[in-house]
Protein backbone atom coordinates (compact mmCIF):
# COMPACT_ATOMS: atom_id res chain seq x y z
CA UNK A 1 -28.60 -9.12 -9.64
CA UNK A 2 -25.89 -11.32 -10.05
CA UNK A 3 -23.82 -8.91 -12.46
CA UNK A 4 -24.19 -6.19 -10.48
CA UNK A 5 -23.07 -7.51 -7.54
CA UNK A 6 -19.73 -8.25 -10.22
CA UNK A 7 -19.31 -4.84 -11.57
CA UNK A 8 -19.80 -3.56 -7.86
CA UNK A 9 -16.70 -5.61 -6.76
CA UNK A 10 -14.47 -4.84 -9.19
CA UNK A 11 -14.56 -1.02 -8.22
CA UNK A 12 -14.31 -1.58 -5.15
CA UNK A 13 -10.75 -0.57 -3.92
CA UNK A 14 -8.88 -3.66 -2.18
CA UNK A 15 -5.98 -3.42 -0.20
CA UNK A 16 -3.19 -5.36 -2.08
CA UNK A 17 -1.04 -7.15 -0.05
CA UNK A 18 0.98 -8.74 -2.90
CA UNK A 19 4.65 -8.92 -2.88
CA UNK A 20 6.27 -5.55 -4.33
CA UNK A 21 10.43 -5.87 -5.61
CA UNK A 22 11.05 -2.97 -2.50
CA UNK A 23 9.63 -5.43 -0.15
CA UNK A 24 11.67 -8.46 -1.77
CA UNK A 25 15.36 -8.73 -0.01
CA UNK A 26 18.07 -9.79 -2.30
CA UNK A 27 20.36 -10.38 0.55
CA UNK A 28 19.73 -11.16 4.43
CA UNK A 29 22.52 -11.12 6.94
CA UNK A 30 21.60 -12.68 10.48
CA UNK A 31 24.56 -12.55 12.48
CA UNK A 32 23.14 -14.55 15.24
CA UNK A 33 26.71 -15.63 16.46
CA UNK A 34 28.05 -12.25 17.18
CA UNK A 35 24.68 -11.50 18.42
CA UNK A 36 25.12 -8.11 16.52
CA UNK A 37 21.15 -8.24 14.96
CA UNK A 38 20.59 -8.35 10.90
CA UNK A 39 21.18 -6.73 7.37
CA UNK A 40 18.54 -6.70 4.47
CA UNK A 41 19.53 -5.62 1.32
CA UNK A 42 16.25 -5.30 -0.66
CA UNK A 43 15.99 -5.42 -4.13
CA UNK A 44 15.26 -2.19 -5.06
CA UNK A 45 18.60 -1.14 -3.47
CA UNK A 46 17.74 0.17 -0.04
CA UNK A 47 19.72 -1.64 2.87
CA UNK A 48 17.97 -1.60 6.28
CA UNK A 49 20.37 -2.58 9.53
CA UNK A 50 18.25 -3.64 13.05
CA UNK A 51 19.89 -4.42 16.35
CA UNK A 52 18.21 -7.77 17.63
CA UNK A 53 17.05 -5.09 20.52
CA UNK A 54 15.14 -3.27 18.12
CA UNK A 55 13.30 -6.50 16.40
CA UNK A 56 12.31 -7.92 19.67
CA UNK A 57 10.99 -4.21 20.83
CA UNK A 58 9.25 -4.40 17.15
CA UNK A 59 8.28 -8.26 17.42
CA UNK A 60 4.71 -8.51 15.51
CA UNK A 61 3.23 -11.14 17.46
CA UNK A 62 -0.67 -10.27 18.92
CA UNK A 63 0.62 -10.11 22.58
CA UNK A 64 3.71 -7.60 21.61
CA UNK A 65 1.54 -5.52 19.05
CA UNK A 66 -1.15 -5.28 22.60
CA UNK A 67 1.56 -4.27 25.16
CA UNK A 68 2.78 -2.08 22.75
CA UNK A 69 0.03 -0.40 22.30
CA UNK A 70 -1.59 0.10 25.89
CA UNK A 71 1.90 1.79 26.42
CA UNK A 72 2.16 3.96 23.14
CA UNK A 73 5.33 2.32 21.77
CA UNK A 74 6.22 2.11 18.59
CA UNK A 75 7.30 -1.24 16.74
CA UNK A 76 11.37 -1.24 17.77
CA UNK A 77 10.78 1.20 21.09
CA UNK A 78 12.06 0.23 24.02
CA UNK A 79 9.05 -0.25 27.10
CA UNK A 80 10.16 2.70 29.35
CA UNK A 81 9.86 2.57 32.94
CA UNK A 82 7.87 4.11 35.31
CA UNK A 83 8.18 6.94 37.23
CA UNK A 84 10.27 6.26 40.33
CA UNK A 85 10.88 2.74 39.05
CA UNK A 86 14.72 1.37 39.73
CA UNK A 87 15.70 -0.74 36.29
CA UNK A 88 15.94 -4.28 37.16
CA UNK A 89 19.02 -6.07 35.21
CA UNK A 90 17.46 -7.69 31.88
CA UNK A 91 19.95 -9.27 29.29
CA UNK A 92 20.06 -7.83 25.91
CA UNK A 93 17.95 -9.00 23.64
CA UNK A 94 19.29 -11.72 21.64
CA UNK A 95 18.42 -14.32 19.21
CA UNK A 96 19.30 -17.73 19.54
CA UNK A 97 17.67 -18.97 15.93
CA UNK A 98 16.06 -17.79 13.10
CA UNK A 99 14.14 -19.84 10.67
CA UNK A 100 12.28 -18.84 6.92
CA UNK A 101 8.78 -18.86 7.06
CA UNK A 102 8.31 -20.03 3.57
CA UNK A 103 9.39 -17.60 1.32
CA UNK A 104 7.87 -14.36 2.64
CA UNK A 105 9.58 -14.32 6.70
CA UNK A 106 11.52 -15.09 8.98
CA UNK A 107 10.72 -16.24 13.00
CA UNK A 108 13.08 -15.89 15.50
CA UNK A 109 13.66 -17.27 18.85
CA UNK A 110 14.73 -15.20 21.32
CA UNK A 111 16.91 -15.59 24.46
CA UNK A 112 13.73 -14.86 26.87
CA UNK A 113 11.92 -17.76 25.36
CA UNK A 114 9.94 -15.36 23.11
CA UNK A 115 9.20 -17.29 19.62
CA UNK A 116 6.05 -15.91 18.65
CA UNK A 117 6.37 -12.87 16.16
CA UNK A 118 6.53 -13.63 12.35
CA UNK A 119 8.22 -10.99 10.70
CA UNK A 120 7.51 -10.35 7.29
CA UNK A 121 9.44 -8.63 4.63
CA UNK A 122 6.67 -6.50 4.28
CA UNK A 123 6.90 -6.02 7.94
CA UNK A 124 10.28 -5.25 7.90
CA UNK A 125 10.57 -3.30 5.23
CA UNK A 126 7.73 -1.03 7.61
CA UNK A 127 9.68 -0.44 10.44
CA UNK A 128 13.45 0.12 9.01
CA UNK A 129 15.34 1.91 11.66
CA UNK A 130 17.30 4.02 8.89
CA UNK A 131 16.89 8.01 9.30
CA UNK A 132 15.47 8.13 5.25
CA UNK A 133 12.41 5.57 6.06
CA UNK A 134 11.66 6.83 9.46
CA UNK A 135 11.87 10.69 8.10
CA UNK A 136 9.14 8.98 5.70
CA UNK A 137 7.38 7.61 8.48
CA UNK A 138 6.39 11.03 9.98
């Protein structure tokens, strides 16, 4: 039973989550000073560009991914408001650090005291802004 149970695993298809060179950046920009948001060039050539308004409207954290969902956002879409609503003044979205998460993302703290999304290259690489990946996207 035991071999099997083997040759039944290894046709089973598995997502692979490994590491691809697209999802690998050669270069990351965080221009947390000018408060401008970030560059990734990625090793197969592609360069993605995100406002820090679009990675906190894209943060991956459990509690962003929910509200995002019960509203119908998309990761980097801003909440809009409600019929009728008046917008109440809320700063732009900035980021007062950024820190590597080992070798694989990055976690940034945000000036609303938002720290909890871990945003993986893979992640990133997901949601580029640029008109080529979200054309893709569709």
């Amino acid at each position: 039973m035991g071999r099997g149970w083997r040759a039944i695993l290894k046709f089973m298809a598995l997502p692979d989550f490994t590491p691809r060179v697209g999802n690998d950046p050669k270069s990351v920009l965080i221009h947390l000073t000018t408060g401008t948001g970030m560059e990734i060039e990625w090793k197969d050539g592609h360069r993605s560009v995100y406002t820090f308004a679009f990675l906190r409207d894209a943060c991956p954290c459990a509690l962003c991914e929910d509200e995002r969902g019960k509203s119908g956002r998309k990761a980097g879409e801003a909440a809009k408001l409600a019929p009728g609503a008046l917008p109440m003044f809320k700063p732009a979205a900035k980021a007062l650090s950024a820190e590597a998460v080992g070798k694989y993302a990055l976690r940034f703290s945000w000036n609303d005291k938002h720290d909890l999304g871990i945003y993986s290259w893979f992640y990133l690489r997901e949601v580029c802004p640029c008109a080529e990946c979200a054309a893709a996207r569709k």
